[in-house]
Every structure is written in structure tokens, then in C-alpha cells.
Protein backbone atom coordinates (compact mmCIF):
# COMPACT_ATOMS: atom_id res chain seq x y z
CA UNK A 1 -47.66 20.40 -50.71
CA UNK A 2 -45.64 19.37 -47.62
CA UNK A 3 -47.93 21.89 -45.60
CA UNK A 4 -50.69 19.74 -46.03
CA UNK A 5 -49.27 16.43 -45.49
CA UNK A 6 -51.24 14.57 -42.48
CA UNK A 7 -48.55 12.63 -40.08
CA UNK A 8 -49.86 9.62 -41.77
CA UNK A 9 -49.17 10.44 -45.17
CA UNK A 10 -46.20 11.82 -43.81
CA UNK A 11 -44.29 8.65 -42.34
CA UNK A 12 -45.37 7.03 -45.50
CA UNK A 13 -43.44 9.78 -47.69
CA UNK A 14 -40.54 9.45 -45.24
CA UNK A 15 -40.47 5.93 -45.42
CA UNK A 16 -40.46 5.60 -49.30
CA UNK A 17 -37.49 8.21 -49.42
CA UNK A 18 -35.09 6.55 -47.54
CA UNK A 19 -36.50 3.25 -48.37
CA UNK A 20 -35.11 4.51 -52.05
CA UNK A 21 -31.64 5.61 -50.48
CA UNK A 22 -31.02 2.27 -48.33
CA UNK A 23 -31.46 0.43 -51.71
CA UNK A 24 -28.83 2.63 -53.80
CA UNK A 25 -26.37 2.62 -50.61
CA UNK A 26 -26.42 -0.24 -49.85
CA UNK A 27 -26.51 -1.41 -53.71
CA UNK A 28 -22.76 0.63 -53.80
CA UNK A 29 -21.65 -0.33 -50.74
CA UNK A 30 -21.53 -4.03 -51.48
CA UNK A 31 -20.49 -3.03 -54.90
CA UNK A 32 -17.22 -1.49 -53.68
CA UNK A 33 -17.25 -3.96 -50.98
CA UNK A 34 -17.34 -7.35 -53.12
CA UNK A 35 -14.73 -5.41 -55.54
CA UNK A 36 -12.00 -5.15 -52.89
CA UNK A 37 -12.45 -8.78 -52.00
CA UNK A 38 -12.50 -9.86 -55.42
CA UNK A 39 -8.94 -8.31 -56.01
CA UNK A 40 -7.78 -9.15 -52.26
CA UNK A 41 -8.25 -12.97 -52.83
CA UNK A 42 -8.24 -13.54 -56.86
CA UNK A 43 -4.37 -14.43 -56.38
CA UNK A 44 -5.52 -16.97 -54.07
CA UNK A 45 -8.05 -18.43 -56.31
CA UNK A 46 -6.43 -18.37 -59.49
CA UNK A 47 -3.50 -20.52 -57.64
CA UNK A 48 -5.87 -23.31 -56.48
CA UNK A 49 -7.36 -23.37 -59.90
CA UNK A 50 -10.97 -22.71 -58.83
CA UNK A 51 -13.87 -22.40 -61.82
CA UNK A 52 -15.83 -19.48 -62.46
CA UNK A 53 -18.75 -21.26 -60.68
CA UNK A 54 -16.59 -21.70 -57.33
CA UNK A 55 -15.99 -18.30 -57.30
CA UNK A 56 -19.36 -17.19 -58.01
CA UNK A 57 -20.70 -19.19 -55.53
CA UNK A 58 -18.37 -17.78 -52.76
CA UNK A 59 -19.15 -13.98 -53.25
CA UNK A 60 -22.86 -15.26 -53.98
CA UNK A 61 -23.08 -17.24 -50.49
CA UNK A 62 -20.96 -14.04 -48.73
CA UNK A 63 -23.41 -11.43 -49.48
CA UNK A 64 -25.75 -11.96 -46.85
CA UNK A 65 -22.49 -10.92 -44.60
CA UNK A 66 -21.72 -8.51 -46.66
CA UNK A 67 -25.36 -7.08 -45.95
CA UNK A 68 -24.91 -7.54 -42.35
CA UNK A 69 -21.71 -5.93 -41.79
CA UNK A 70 -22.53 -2.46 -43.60
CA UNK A 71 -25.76 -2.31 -42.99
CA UNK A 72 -25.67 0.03 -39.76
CA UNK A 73 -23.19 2.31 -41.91
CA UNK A 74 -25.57 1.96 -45.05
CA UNK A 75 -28.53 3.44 -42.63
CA UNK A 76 -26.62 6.04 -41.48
CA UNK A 77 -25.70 7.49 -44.66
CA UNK A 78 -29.41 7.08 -46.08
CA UNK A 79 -30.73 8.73 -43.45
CA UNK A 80 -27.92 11.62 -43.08
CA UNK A 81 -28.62 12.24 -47.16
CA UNK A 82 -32.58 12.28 -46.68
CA UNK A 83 -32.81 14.58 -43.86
CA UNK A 84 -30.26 17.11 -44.87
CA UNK A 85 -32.13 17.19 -48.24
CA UNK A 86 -35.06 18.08 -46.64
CA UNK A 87 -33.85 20.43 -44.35
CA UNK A 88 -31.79 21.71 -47.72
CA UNK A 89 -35.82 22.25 -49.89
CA UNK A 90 -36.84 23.73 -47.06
CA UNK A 91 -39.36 20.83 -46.18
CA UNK A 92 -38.01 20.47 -42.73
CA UNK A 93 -39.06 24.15 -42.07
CA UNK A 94 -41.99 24.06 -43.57
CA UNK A 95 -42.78 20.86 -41.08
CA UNK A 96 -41.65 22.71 -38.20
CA UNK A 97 -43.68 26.05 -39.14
CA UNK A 98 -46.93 23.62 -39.72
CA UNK A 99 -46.74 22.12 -36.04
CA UNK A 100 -44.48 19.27 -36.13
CA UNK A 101 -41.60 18.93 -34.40
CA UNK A 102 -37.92 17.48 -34.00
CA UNK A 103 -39.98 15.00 -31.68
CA UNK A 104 -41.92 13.47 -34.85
CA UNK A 105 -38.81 12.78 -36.38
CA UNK A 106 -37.22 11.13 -33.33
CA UNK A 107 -40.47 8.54 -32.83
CA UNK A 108 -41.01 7.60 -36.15
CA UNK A 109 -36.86 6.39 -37.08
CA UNK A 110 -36.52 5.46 -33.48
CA UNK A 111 -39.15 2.84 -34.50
CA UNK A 112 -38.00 2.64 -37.84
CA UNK A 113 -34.45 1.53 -36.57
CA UNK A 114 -35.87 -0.80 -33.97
CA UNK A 115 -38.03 -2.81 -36.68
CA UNK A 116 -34.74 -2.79 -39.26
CA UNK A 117 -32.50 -4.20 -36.03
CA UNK A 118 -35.35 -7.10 -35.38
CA UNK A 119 -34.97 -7.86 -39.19
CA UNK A 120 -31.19 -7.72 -39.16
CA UNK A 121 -30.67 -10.19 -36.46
CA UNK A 122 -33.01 -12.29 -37.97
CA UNK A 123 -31.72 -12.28 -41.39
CA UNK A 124 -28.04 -12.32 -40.04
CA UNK A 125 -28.55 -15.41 -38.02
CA UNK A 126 -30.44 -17.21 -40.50
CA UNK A 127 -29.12 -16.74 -44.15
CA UNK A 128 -25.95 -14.93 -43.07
CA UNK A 129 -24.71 -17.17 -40.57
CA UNK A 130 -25.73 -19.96 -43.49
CA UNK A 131 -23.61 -17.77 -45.68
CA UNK A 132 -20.63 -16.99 -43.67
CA UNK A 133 -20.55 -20.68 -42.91
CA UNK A 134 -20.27 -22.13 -46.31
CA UNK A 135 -18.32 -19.36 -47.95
CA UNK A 136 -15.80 -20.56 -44.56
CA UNK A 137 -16.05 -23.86 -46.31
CA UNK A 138 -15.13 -22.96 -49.82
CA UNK A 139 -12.26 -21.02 -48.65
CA UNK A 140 -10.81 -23.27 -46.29
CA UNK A 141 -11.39 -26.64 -48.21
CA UNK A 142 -10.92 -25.48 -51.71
CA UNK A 143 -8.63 -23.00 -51.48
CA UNK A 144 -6.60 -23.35 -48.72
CA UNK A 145 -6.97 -27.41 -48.91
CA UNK A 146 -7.83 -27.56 -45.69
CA UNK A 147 -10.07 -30.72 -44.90
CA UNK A 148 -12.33 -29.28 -41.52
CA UNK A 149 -13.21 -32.65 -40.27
CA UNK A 150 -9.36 -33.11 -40.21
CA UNK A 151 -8.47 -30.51 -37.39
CA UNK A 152 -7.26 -31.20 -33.81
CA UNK A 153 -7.26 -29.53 -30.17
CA UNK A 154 -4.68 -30.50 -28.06
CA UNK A 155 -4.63 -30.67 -24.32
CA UNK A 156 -8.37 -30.44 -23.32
CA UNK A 157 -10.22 -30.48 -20.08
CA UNK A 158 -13.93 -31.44 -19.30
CA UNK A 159 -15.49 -31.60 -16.02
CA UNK A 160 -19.17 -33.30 -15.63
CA UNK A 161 -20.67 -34.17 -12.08
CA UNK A 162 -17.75 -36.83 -10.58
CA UNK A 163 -16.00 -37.11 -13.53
CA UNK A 164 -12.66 -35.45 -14.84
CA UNK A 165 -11.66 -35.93 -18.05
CA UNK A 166 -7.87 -34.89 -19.76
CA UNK A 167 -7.73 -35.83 -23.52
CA UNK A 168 -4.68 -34.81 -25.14
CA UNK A 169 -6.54 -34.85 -28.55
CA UNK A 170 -9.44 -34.46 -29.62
CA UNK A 171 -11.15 -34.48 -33.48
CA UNK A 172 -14.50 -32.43 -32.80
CA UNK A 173 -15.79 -33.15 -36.21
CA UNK A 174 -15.02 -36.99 -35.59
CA UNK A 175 -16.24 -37.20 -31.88
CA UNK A 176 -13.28 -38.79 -30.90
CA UNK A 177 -10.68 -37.92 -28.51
CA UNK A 178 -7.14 -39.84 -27.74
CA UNK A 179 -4.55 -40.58 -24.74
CA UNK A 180 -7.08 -39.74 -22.49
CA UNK A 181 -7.32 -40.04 -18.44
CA UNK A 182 -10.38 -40.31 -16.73
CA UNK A 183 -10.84 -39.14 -12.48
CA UNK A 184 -13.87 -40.46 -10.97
CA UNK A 185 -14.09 -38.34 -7.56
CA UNK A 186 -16.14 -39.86 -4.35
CA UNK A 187 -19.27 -37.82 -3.85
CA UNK A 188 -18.14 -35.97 -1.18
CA UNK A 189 -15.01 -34.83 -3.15
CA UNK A 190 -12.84 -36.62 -0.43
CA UNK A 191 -10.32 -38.72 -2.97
CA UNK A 192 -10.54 -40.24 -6.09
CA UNK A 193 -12.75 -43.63 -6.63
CA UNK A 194 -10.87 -45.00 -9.91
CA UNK A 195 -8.50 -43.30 -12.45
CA UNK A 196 -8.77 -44.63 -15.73
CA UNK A 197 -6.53 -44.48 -19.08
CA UNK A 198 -7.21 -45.32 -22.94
CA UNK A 199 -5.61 -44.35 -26.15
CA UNK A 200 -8.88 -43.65 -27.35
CA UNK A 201 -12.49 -42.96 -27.21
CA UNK A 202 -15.26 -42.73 -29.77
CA UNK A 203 -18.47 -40.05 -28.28
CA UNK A 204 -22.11 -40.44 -28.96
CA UNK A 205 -25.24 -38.78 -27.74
CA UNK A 206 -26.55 -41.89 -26.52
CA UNK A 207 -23.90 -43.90 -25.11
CA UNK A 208 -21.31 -41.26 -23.38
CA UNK A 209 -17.62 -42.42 -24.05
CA UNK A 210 -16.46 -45.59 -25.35
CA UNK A 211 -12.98 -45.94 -23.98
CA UNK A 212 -11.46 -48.11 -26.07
CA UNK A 213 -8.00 -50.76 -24.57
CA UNK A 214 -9.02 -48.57 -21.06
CA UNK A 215 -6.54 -49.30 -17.77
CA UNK A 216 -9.12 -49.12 -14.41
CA UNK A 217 -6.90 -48.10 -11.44
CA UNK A 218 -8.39 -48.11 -8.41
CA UNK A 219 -6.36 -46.75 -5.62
CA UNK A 220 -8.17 -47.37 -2.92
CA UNK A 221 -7.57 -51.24 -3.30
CA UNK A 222 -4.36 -51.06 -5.07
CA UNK A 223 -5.42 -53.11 -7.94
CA UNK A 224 -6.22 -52.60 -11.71
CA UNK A 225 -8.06 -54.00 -14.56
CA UNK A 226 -7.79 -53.75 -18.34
CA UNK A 227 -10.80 -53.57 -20.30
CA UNK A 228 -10.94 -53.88 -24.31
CA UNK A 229 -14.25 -51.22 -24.45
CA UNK A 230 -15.25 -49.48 -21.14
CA UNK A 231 -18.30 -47.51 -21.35
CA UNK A 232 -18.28 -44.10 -19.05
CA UNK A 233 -22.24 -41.97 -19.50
CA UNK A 234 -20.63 -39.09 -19.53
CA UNK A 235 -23.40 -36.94 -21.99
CA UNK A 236 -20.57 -33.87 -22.81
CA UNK A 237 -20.30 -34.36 -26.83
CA UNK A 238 -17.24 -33.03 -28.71
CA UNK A 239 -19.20 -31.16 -31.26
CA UNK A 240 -19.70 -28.83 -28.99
CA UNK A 241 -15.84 -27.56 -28.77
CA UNK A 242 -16.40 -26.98 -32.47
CA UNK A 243 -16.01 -23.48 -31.64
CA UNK A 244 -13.36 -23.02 -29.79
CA UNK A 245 -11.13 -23.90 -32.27
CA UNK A 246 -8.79 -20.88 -32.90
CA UNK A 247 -9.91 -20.81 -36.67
CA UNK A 248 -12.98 -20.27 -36.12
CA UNK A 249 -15.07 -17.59 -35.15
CA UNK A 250 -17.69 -17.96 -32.65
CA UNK A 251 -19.96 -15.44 -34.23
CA UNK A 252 -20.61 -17.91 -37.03
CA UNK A 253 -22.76 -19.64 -34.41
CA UNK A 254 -26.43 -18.37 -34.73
CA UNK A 255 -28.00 -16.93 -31.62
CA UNK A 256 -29.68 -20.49 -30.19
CA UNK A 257 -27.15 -22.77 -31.45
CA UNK A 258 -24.35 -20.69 -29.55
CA UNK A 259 -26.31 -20.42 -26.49
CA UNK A 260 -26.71 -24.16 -26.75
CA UNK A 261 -22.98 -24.22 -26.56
CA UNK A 262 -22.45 -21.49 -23.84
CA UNK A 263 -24.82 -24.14 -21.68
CA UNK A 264 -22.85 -27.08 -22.30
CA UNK A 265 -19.81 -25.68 -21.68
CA UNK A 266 -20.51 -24.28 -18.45
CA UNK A 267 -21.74 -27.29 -17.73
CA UNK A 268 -18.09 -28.88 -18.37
CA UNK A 269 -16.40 -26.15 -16.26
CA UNK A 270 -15.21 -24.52 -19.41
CA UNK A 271 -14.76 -20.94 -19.66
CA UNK A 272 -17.83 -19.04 -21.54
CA UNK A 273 -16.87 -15.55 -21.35
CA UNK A 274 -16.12 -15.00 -24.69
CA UNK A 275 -18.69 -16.74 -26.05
CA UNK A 276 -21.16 -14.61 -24.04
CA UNK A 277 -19.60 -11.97 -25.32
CA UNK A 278 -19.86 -12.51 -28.22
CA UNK A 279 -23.87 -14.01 -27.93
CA UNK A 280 -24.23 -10.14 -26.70
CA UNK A 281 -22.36 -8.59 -29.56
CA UNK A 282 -25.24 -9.77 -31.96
CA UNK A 283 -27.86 -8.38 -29.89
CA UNK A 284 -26.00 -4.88 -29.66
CA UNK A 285 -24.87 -4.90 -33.53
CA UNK A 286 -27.99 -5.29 -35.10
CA UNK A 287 -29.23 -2.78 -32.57
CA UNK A 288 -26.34 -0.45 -33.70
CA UNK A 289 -29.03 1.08 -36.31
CA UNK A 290 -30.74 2.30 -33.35
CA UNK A 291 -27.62 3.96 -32.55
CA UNK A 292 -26.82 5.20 -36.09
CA UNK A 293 -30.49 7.02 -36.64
CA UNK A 294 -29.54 8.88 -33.47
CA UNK A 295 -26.22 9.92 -34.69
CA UNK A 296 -28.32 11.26 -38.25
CA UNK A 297 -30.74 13.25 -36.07
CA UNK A 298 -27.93 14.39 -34.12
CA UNK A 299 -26.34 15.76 -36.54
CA UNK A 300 -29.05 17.01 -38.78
CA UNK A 301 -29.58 20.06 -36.26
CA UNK A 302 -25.61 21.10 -35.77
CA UNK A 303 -25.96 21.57 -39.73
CA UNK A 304 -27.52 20.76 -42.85
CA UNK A 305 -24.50 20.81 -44.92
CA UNK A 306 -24.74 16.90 -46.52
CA UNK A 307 -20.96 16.48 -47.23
CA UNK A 308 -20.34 17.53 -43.48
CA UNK A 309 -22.80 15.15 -41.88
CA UNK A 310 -21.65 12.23 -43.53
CA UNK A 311 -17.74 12.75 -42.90
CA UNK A 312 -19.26 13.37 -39.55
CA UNK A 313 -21.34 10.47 -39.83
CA UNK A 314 -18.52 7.73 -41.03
CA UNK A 315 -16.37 9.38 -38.43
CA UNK A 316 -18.96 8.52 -35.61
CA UNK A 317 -19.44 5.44 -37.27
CA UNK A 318 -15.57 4.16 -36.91
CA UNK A 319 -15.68 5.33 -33.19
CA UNK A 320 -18.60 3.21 -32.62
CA UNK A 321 -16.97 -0.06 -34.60
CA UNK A 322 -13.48 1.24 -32.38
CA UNK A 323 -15.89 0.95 -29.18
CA UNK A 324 -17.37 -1.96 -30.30
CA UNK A 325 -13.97 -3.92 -30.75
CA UNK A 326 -12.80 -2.38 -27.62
CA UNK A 327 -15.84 -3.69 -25.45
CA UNK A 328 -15.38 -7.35 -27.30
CA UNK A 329 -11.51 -7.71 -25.90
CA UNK A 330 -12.60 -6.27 -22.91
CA UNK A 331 -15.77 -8.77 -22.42
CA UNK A 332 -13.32 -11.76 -23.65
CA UNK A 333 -10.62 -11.25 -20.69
CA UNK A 334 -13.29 -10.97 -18.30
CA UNK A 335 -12.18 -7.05 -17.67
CA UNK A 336 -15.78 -5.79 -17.96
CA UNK A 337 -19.39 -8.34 -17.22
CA UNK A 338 -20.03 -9.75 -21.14
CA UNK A 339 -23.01 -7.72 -21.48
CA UNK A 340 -21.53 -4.98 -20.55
CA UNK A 341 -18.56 -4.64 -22.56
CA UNK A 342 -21.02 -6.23 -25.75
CA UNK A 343 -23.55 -2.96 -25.81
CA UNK A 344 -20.66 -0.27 -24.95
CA UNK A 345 -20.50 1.32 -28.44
CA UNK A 346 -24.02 1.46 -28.51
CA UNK A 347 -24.61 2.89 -24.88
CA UNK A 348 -21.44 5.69 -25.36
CA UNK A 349 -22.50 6.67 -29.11
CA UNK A 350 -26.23 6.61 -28.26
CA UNK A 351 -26.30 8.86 -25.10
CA UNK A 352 -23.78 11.42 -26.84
CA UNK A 353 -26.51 11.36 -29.87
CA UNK A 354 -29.27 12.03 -27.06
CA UNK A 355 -27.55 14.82 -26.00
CA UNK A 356 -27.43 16.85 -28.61
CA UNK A 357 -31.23 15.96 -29.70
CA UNK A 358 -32.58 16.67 -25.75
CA UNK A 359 -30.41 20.13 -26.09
CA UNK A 360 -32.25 20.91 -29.19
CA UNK A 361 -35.86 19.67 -27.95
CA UNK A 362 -36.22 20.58 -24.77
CA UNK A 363 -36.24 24.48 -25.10
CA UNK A 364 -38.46 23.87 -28.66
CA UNK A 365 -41.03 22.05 -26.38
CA UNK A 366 -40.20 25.06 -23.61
CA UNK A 367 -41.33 27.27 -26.62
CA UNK A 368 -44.52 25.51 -27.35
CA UNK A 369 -45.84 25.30 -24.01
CA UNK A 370 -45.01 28.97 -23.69
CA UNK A 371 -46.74 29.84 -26.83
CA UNK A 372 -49.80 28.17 -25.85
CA UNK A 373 -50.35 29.66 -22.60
CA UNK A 374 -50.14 33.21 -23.80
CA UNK A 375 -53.02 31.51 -26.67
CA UNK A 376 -54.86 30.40 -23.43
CA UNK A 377 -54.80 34.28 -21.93
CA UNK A 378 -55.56 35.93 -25.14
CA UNK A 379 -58.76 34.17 -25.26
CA UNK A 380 -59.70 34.73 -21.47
């Protein structure tokens, strides 16, 4: 029956096979996944004294991460199981003796991947940032008691055109900021126009910062003024230091809202290079199923034995998460360029992958083209 399968009929008998196999992996994997949190932090929510609908609702609004995080593992194994089944029945050979090649195999998942990594980093930064973000929520506020719009940075820095701004605290959630000291530089940078304190300010979109009891200094004249509200249109909002708090992980950002940030915090003097590191990392992890159909092909022609290739498989997979960590702290200390260090699994894993498949195709396509010039003399 395989014989006569057209490569139409073909992809579409591919496609429902591992189609099948992505559902029942991935259908375990969050099974065991959800499991091990469930008896990691059921201590923790017994001890608040959280309802069965709290807890529901946490692992219900974490499984779009959940999704996310295992998916690239989750395709690997599908595809690892499907293609050394077929190579095990023989349908692989039977392929092969009909015409089509390792090539066939490399197109069609190579385009397969690319269309699951599109949907990945759209569903991750739509329902699985929305996810991460309240299940964040439950766990900080109910469990942990810990009130977000409560939480502090200390000792901040913002620069925008003249202006220098030091605020010893500031409430991101509040958009406010106290004990703060303001530098108004001459615009040729040669000395400072005014310098001016306040215990507080309240920040808005539309009016800048509201210093409130604000001290002018001017030291060119040697005088100063007090002012109950002084009104500086400085546009830099607070919200946007939302992530850089320590506690919170700029990944939960999705992909336009953090490149929002990136912008306005260059444009404050602040340094982005984690955060472009990080705006990378989403491109190159959804693209790691790319990677991981590689790694099956790969190893579907060193052997066919299915309990090898996925040990193989989950090893290869850990390297690539080990890579992938590796390029993030190397992209957030400014060792290698953001982009760089973000798509270094993927590069390393891919082109070993490649390797393998180009030693494997290039003398079958030798073979072919060999084969069909001695059909081309036979019928001269």
C-alpha cells in the first residue's frame, strides 16, 4: 500500500501520524509535568489555606506554559517514535525503493517545524504569557501574600534629553517615585542650568512629573526657590521599569510589549542587553522545533532502534536547553551581541544535525544521478 502512495497522499499520512503522537506526548508530558508541581507546591498551598478553585485555577491558567516549555521536547520524541516505526515496518524502505528520498523527508518536517514554531510563538505570547502572568499573580498574592503594587526599586537612574533624574524610590505599579534630584544640563552639556529636589513625585502620560514640596537651585545665580507642585515634561513613565524588578522575569513580557520597553529604556540611558536577549530567546525557542526535527532525522539514519534515538534524542535535547542557558548569561553580561548568544543552541545543535543528514544525502543523490546517466546510455 505504501508503494502506491502519491507524495500528496503521502504528507497527509505523515502528518496524521505524528499529529496522533504530538497529542499523546504531549498529553503525558504535561501529565507528569503538572504532577511534580502539584506535589512541589501543595505544602505551600495547603499553608495559605487556598480552595480547591484557587488551585485549579493556577495549574488551569499555567498550562499554556506548560505547553510552551515542552513542546520542542514533545516534537522531538513524536517525531523520533514515528520515523523509527516506519523505518522498523519497513515503510521507509519501501519509500526509498519507490523513488523517494531522505530529501522528501527533510522538506516536508522542515516545513512542518517552521509552521509549528510560527504557532508556538504566537500561542506563547498570547495565552501563555496571559497564563504565566496570572498564575505569577496567584502565587505571589495569595500564597506568598505578596501585594505586587506594593514593591519598591531603590536607587534608580533615568536620563531623557537635558534632564537627569536620581530617585531613591520608586513604586512602578503606583507611578510614583520619592527623594528624588533632578539635573537640568545647558544644551551644549557645558554645566548644569538648575538642580532640583522633592520628596516626591506622582508620573502620568500626559503631564511628565509632578514634583511635589520641589527645592529649584540654580547655580548659576546662586539663588533658590521652593515650589509646592513643580511640573517637569519629562514623558519616561515608571511602568515601564516594571520589569526590571528582580522578581520578575522579563520573558513574561510578550514580544511587542517588551520591545516597547527595550525602546523606552534606551531612550532613558538604561541598559537593554538583557532584555534583548531575552526578546531574541523567544524568537530562537519557538524556532527550537526546527532544531529538534533535525536532530529526529539525524538520528533516524545512525539507527532505527526507538529506545536509542530517544535517549539520544532527550540527551541532544538537554545540550540544546544547556546551550540555550549558556547563550542567555552570555547575551545578559554583554559577553556575546544579544542575538547572538539568543540563537546559539539552535545554530550549534542545528548544523551538527545537518551534518549528519548532508553525509547521508549527498552520496544518495551522487547515486541517483549516477543511476540515471547509465539509464540515459542504455537507451542511446
Amino acid at each position: 500500500m505504501i508503494r502506491r502512495l502519491l507524495p500528496g497522499h503521502l504528507a497527509l499520512y505523515v502528518l496524521k501520524q505524528n499529529m496522533f503522537l504530538m497529542c499523546v506526548t504531549l498529553g503525558v508530558g504535561t501529565g507528569i509535568y503538572l504532577l511534580s508541581d502539584l506535589f512541589d507546591r501543595l505544602d505551600d498551598f495547603i499553608e495559605a489555606g487556598l480552595g480547591a478553585g484557587t488551585i485549579l485555577r493556577y495549574f488551569i491558567v499555567k498550562m499554556p506554559l506548560i505547553f510552551s516549555q515542552i513542546l520542542p521536547a514533545v516534537f522531538l520524541i513524536s517525531m523520533t517514535i514515528q520515523l523509527c516505526v516506519m523505518a522498523r515496518s519497513k515503510e521507509l524502505l519501501a519509500l526509498r525503493t519507490g523513488g523517494l528520498s531522505l530529501a522528501w523527508f527533510l522538506r516536508f518536517f522542515v516545513v512542518y517545524a517552521v509552521i509549528w514554531s510560527f504557532g508556538q510563538l504566537l500561542f506563547s505570547q498570547v495565552i501563555g504569557v496571559y497564563g504565566e502572568q496570572e498564575a505569577y499573580r496567584i502565587w505571589k498574592e495569595d500564597v506568598r501574600k505578596n501585594q505586587l503594587d506594593r514593591r519598591v526599586l531603590h536607587n534608580i537612574w533615568l536620563k531623557e534629553g537635558r534632564f537627569v533624574v536620581e530617585a531613591q524610590e520608586v513604586m512602578p505599579f503606583a507611578n510614583r517615585a520619592k527623594d528624588i534630584t533632578l539635573y537640568e544640563f545647558a544644551e551644549d552639556n557645558g554645566g548644569i542650568n538648575r538642580v532640583i529636589t522633592s520628596e516626591s513625585a506622582e508620573v502620568s502620560d500626559k503631564y511628565g512629573w509632578k514634583l511635589e514640596n520641589a527645592v529649584e537651585l540654580s547655580p548659576d545665580r546662586f539663588a533658590s526657590r521652593k515650589h509646592p507642585i513643580f511640573t517637569i515634561p519629562i514623558k519616561i513613565n515608571l511602568e515601564v521599569f516594571k520589569v526590571v524588578d528582580p522578581d520578575i522575569d522579563p520573558a513574561q513580557l510578550p514580544l511587542w510589549q517588551l520591545n516597547k520597553v527595550i525602546a523606552q529604556l534606551e531612550q532613558s540611558g538604561s541598559r537593554v542587553d538583557e532584555l534583548r536577549t531575552a526578546w531574541h530567546s523567544k524568537w530562537s525557542y519557538a524556532f527550537s522545533l526546527l532544531t529538534m526535527a533535525l536532530v529526529s532525522l539525524a538520528l533516524v539514519t545512525i539507527t532505527e532502534n526507538i529506545y536509542l534515538n530517544i535517549g539520544l534524542g532527550l540527551a541532544l535535547t538537554f545540550v540544546y536547553y544547556a546551550l540555550f542557558m549558556l547563550g542567555a548569561s552570555a547575551g545578559d553580561s554583554g559577553f556575546m551581541p544579544p542575538i547572538v548568544a539568543a540563537w546559539l543552541g539552535n545554530i550549534l545543535v542545528s548544523s551538527l544535525a545537518l551534518i549528519r543528514i548532508g553525509w547521508v544525502l549527498i552520496p544518495e543523490s551522487a547515486g541517483k544521478y549516477i543511476n540515471r546517466l547509465k539509464k540515459a546510455d542504455l537507451q542511446r
